[in-house]
PDB file of N, CA and C in Angstrom:
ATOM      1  N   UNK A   1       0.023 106.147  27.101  1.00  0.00           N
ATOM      2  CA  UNK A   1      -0.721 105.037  26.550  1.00  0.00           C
ATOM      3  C   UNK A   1      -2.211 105.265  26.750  1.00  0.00           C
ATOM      4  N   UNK A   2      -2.595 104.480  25.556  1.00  0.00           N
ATOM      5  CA  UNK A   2      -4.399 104.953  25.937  1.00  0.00           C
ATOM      6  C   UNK A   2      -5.077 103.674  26.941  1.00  0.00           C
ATOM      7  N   UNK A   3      -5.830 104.122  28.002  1.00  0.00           N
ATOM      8  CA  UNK A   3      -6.651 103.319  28.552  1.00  0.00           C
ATOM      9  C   UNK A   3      -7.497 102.880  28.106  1.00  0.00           C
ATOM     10  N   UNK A   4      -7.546 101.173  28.347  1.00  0.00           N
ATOM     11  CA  UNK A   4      -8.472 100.414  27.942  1.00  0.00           C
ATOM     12  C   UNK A   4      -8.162  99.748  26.681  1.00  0.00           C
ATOM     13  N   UNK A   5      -7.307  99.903  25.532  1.00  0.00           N
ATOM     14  CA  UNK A   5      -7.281  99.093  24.349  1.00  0.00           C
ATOM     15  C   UNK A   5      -6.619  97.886  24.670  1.00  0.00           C
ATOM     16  N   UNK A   6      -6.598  97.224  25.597  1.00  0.00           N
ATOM     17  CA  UNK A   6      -5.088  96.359  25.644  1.00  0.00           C
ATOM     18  C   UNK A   6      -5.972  95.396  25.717  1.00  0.00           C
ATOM     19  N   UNK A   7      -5.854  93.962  25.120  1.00  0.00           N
ATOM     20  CA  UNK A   7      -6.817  93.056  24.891  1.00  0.00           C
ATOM     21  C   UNK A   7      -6.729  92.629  26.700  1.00  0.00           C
ATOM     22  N   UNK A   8      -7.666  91.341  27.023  1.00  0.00           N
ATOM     23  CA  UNK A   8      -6.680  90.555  28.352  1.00  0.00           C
ATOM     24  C   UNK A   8      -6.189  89.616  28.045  1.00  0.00           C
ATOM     25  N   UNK A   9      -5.177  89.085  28.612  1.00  0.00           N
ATOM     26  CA  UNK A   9      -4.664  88.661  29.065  1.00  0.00           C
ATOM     27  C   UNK A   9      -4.546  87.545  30.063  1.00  0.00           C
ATOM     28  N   UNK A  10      -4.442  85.770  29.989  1.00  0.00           N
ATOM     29  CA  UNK A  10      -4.435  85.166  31.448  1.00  0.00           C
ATOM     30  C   UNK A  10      -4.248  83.898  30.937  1.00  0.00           C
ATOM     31  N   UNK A  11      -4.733  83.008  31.833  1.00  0.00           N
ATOM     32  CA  UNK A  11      -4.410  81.615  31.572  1.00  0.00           C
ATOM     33  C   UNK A  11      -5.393  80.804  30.723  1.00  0.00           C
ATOM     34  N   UNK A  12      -5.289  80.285  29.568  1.00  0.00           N
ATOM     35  CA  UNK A  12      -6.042  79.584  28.869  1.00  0.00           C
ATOM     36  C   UNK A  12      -5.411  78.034  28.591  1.00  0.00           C
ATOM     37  N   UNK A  13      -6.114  77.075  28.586  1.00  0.00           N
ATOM     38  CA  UNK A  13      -5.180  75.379  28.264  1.00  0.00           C
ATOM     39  C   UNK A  13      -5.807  75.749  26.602  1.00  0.00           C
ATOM     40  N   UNK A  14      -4.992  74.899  25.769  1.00  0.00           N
ATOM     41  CA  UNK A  14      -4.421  74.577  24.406  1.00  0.00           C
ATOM     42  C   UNK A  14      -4.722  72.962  24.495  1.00  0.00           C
ATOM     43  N   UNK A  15      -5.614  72.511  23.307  1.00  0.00           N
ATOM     44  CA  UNK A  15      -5.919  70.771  23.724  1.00  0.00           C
ATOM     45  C   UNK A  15      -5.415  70.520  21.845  1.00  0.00           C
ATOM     46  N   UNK A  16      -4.763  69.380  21.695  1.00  0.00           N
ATOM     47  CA  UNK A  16      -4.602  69.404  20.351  1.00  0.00           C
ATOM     48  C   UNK A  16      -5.307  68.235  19.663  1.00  0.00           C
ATOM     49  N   UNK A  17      -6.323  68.306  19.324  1.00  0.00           N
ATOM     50  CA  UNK A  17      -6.806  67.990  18.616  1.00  0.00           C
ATOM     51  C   UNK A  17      -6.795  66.577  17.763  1.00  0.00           C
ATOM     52  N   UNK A  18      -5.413  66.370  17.629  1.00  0.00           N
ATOM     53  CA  UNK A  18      -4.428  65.367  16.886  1.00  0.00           C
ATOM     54  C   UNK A  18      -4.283  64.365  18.169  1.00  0.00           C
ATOM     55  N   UNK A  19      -3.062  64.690  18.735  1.00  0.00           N
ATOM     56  CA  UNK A  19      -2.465  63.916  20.116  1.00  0.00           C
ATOM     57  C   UNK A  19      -3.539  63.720  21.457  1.00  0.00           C
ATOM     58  N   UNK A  20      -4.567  64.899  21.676  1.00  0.00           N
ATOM     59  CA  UNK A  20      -4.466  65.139  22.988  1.00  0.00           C
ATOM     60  C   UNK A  20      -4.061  65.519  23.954  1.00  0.00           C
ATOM     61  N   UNK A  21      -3.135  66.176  23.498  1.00  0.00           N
ATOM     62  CA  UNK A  21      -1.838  66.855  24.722  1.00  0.00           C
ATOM     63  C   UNK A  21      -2.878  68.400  25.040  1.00  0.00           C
ATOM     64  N   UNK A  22      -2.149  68.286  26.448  1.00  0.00           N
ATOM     65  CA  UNK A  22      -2.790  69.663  26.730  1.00  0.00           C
ATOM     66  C   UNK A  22      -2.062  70.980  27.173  1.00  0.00           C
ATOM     67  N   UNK A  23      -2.051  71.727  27.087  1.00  0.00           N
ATOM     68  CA  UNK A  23      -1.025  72.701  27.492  1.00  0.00           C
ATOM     69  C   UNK A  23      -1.685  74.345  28.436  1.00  0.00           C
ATOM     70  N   UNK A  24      -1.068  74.280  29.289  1.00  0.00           N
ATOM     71  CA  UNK A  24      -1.911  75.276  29.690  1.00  0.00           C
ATOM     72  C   UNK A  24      -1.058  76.804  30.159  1.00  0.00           C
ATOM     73  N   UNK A  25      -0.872  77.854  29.260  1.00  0.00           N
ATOM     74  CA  UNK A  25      -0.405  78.915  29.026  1.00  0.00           C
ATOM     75  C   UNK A  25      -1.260  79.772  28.932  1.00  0.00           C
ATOM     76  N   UNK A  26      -0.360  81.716  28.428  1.00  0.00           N
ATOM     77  CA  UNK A  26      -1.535  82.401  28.449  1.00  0.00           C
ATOM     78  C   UNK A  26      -1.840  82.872  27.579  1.00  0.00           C
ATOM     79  N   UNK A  27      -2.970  83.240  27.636  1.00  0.00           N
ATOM     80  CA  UNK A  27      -3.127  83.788  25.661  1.00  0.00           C
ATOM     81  C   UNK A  27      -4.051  85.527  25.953  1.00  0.00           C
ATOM     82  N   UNK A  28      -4.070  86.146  24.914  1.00  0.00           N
ATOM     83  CA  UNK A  28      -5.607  87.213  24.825  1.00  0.00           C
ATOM     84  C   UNK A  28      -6.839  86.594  24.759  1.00  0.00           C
ATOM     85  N   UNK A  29      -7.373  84.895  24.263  1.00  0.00           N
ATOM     86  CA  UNK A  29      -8.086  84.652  24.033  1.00  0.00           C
ATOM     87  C   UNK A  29      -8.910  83.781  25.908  1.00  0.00           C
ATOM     88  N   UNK A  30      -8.155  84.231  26.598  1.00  0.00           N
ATOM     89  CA  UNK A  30      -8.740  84.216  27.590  1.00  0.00           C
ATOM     90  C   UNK A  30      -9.535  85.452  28.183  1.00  0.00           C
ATOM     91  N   UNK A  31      -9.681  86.424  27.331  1.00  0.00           N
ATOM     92  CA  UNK A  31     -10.769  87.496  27.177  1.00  0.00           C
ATOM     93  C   UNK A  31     -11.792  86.710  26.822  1.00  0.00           C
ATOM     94  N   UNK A  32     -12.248  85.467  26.009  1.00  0.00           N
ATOM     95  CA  UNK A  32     -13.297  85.788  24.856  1.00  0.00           C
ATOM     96  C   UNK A  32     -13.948  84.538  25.988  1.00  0.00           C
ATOM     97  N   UNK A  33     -13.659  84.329  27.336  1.00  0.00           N
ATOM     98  CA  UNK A  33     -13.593  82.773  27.876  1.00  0.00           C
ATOM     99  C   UNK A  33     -14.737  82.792  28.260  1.00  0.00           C
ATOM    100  N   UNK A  34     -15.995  83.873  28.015  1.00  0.00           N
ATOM    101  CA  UNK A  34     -17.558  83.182  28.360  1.00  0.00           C
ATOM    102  C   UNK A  34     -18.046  82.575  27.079  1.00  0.00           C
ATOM    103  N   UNK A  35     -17.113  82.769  25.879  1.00  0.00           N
ATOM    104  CA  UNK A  35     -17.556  82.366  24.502  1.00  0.00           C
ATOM    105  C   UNK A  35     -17.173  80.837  24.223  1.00  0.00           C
ATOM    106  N   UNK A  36     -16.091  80.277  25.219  1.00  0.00           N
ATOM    107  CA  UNK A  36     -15.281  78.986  25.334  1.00  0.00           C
ATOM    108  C   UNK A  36     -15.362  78.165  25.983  1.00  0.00           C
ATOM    109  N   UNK A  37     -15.503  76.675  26.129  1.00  0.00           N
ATOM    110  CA  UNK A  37     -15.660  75.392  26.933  1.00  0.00           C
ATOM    111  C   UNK A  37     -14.312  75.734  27.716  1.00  0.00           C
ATOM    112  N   UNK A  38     -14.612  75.362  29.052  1.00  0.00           N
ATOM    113  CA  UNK A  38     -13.924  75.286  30.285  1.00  0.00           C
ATOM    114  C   UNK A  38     -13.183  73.570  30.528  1.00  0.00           C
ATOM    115  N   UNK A  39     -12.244  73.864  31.036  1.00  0.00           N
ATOM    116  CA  UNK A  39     -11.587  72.673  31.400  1.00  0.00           C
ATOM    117  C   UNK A  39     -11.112  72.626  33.248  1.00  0.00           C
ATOM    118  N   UNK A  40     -11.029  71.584  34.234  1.00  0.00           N
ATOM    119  CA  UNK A  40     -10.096  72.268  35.344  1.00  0.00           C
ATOM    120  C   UNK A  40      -8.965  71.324  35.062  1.00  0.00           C
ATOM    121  N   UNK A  41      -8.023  72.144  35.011  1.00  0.00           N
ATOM    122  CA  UNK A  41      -6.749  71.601  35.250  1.00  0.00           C
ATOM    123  C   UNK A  41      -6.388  70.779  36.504  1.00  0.00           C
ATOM    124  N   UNK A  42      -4.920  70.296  36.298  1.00  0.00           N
ATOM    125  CA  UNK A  42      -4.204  69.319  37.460  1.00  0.00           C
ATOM    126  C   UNK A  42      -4.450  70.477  38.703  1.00  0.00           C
ATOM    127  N   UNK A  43      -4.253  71.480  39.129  1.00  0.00           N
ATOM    128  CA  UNK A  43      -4.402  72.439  40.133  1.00  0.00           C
ATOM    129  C   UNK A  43      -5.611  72.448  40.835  1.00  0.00           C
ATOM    130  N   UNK A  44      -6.113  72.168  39.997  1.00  0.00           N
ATOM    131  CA  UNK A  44      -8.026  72.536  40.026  1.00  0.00           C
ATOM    132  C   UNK A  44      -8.763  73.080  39.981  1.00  0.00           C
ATOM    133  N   UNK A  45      -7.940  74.276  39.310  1.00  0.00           N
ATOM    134  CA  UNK A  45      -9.194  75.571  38.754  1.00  0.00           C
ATOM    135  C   UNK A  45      -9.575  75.548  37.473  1.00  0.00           C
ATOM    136  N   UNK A  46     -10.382  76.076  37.059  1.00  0.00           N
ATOM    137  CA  UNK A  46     -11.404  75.944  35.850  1.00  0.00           C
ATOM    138  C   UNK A  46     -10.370  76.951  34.978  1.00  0.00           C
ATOM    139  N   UNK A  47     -10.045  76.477  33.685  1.00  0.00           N
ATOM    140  CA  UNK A  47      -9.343  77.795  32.601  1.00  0.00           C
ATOM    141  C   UNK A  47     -10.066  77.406  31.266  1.00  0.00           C
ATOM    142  N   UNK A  48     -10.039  78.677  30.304  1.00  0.00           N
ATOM    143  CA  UNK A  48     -11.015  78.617  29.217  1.00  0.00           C
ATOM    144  C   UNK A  48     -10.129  77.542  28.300  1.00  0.00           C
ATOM    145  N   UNK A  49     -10.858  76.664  27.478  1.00  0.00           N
ATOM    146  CA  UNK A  49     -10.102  75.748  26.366  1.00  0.00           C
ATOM    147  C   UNK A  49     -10.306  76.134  25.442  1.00  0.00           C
ATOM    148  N   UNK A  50      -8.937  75.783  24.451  1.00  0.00           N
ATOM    149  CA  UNK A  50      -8.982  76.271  23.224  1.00  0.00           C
ATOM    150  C   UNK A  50      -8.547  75.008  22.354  1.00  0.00           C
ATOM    151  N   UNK A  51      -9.275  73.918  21.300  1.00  0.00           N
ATOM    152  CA  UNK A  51      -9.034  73.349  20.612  1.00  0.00           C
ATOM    153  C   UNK A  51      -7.884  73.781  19.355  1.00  0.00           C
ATOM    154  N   UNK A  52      -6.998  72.771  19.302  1.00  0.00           N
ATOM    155  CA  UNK A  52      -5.910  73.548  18.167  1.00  0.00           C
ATOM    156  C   UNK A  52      -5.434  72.635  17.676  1.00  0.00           C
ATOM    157  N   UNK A  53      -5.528  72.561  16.123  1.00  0.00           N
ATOM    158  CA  UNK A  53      -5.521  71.440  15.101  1.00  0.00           C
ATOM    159  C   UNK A  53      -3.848  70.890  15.083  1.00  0.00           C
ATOM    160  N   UNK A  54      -3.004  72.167  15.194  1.00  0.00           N
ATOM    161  CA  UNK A  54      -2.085  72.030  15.241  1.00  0.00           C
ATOM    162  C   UNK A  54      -1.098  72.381  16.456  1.00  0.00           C
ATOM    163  N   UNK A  55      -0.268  71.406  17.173  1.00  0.00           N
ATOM    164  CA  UNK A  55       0.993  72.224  18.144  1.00  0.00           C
ATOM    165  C   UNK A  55       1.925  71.508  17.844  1.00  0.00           C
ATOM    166  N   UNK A  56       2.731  71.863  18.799  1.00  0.00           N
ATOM    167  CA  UNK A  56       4.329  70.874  19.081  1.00  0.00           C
ATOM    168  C   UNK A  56       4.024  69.942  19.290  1.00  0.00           C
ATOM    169  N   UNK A  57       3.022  69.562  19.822  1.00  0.00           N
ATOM    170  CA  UNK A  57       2.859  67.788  20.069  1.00  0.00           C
ATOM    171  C   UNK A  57       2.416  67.510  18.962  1.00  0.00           C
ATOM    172  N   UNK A  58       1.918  67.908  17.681  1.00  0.00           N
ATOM    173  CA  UNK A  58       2.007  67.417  16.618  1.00  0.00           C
ATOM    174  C   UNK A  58       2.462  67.283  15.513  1.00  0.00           C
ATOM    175  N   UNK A  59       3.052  68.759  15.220  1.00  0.00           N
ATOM    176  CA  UNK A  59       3.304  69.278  14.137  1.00  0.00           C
ATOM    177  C   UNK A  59       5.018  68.506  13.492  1.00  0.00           C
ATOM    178  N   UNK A  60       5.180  68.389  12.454  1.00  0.00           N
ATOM    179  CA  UNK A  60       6.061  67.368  12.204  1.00  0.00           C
ATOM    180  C   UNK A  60       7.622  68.188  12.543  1.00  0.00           C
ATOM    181  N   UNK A  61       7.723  68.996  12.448  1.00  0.00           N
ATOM    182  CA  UNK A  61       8.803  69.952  12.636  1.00  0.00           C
ATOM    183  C   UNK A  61       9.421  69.878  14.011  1.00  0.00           C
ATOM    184  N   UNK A  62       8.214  69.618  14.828  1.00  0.00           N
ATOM    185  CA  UNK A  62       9.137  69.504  16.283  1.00  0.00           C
ATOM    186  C   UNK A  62       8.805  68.122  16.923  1.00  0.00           C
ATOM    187  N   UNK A  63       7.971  67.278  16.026  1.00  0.00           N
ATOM    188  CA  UNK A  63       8.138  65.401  16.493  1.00  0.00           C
ATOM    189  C   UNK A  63       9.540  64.936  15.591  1.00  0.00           C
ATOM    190  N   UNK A  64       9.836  65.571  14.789  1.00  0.00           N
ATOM    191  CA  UNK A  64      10.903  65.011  13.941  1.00  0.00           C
ATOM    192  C   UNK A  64      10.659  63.723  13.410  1.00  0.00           C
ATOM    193  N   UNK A  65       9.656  63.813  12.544  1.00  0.00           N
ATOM    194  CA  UNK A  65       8.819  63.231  11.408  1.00  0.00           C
ATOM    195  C   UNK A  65       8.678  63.680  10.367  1.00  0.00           C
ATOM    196  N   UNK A  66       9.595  64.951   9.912  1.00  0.00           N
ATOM    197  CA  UNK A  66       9.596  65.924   8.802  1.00  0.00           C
ATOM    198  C   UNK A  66       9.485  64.541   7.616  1.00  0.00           C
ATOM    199  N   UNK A  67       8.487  64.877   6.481  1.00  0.00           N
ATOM    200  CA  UNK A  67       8.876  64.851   5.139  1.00  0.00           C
ATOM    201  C   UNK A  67       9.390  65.182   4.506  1.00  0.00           C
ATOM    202  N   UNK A  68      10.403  64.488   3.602  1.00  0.00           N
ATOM    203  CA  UNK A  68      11.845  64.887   2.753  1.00  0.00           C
ATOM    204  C   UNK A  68      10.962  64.922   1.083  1.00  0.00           C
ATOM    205  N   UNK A  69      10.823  66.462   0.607  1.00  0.00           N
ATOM    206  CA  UNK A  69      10.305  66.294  -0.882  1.00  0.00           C
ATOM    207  C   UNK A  69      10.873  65.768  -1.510  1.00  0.00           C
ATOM    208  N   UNK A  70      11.002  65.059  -2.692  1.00  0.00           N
ATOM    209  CA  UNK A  70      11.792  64.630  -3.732  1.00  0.00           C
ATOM    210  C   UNK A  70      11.934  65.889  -5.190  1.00  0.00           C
ATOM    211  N   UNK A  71      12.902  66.796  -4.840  1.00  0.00           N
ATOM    212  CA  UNK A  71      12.475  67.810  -5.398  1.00  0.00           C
ATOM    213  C   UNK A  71      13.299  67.786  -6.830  1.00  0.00           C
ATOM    214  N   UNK A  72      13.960  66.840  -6.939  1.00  0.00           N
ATOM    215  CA  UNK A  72      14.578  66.357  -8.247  1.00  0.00           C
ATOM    216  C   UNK A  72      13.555  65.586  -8.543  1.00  0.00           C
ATOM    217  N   UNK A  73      12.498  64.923  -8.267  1.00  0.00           N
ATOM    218  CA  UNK A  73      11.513  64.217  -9.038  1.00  0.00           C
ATOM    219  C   UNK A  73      10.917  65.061  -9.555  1.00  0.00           C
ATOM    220  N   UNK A  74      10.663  66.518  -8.881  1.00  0.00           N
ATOM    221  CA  UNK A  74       9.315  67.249  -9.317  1.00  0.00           C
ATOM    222  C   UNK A  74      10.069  67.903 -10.680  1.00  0.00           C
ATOM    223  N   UNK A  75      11.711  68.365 -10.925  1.00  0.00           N
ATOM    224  CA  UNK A  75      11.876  68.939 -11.969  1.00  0.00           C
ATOM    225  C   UNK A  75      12.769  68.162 -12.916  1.00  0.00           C
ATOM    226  N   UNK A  76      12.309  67.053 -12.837  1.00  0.00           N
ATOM    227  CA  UNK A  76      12.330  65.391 -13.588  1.00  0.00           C
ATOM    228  C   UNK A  76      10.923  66.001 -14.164  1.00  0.00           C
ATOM    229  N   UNK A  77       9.663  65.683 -13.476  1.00  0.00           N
ATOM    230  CA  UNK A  77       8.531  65.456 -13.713  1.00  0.00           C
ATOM    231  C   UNK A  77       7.896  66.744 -14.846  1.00  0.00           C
ATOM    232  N   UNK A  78       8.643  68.163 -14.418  1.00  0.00           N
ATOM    233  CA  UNK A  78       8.303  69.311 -14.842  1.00  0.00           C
ATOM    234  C   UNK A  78       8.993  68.953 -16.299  1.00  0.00           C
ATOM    235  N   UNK A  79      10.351  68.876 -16.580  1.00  0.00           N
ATOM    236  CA  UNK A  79      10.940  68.634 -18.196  1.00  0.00           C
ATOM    237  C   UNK A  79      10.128  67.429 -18.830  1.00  0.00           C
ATOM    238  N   UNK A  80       9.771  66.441 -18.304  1.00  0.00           N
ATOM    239  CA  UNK A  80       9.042  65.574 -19.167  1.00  0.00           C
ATOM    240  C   UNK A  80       7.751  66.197 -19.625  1.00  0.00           C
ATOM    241  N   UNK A  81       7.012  66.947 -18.704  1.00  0.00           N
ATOM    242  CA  UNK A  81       5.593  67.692 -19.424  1.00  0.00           C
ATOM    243  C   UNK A  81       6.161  68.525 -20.082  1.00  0.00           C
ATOM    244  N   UNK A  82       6.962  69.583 -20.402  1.00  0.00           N
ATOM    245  CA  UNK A  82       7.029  70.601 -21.123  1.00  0.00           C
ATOM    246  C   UNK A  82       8.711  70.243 -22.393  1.00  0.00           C
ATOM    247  N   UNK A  83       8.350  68.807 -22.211  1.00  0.00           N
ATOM    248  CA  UNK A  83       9.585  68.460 -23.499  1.00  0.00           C
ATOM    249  C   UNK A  83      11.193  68.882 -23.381  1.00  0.00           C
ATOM    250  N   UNK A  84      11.220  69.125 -21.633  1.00  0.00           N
ATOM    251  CA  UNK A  84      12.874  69.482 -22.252  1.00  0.00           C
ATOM    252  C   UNK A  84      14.080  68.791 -21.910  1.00  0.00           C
ATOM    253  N   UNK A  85      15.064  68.745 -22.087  1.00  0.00           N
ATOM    254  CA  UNK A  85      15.755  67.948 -22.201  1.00  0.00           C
ATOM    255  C   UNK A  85      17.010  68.408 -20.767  1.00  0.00           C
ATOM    256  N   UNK A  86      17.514  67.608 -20.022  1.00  0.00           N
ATOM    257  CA  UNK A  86      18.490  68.209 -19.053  1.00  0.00           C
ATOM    258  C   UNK A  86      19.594  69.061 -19.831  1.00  0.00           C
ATOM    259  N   UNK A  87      20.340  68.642 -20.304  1.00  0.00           N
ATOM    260  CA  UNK A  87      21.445  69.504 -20.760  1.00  0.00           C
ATOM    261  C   UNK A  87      21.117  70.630 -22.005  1.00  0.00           C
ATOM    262  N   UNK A  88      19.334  70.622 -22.442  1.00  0.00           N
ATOM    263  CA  UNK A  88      19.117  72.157 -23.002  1.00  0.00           C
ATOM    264  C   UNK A  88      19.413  73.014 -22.544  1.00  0.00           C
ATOM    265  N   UNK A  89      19.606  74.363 -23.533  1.00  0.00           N
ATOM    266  CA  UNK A  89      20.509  75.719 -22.266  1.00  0.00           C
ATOM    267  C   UNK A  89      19.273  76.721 -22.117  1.00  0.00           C
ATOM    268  N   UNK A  90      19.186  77.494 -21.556  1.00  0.00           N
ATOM    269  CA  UNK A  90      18.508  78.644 -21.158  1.00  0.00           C
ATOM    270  C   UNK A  90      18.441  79.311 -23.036  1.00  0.00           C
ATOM    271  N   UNK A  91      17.563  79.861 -23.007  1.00  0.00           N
ATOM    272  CA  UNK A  91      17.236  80.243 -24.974  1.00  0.00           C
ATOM    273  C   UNK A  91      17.670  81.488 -24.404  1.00  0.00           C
ATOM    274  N   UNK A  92      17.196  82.539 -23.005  1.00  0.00           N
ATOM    275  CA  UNK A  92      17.796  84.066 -23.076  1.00  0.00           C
ATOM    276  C   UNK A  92      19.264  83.794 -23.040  1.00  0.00           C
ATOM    277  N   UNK A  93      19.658  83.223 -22.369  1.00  0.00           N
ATOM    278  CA  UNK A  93      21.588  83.369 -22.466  1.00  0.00           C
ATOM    279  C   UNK A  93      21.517  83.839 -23.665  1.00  0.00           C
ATOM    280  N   UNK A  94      21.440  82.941 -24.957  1.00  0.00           N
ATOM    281  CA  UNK A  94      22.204  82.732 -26.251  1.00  0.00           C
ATOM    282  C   UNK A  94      21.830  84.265 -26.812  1.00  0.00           C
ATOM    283  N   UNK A  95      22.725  84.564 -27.526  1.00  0.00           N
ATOM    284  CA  UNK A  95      22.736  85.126 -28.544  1.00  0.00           C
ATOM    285  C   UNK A  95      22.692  85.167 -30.440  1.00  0.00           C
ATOM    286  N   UNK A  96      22.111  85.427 -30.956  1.00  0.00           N
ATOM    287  CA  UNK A  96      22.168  84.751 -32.582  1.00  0.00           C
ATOM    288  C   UNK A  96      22.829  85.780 -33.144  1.00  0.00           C
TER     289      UNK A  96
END
């Protein structure tokens, strides 16, 4: 292996943006942590923060708040703009 390419590595908190939840794991971007606002955690040491628009504390997929598309409306909505009718057939099938 070559010395020296390996980003670092360590403890950075995750603040979301949305909720407020905070999370404190490790990332590479605790390399960049003289470039980043500091937080001290429940422990009481200082770790670099990283604002994040999106996490699990928000994201609808894991609050289970998912939106259900109505995806028979959209190809309802699609045959009424382009004139077609439900039980028209596909024009390549046919043969003349």
């Amino acid at each position: 292996m070559k010395p020296d390419i390996h980003p670092t590595y360590g403890p950075v908190v995750f603040r979301d943006q949305t909720t407020g939840e905070t999370f404190l794991t490790r990332s590479t971007l605790a390399g960049q942590a003289d470039r980043l606002p500091s937080i001290t955690w429940t422990d009481g040491a200082t770790y670099p923060l990283v604002n994040a628009d999106v996490t699990s504390a928000s994201h609808p997929f894991y609050t289970g708040k998912t939106v259900v598309l109505d995806s028979a409306g959209q190809v309802q909505r699609f045959r009424r703009r382009y004139g077609l009718s439900a039980n028209q057939s596909d024009k390549k099938g046919q043969q003349s």
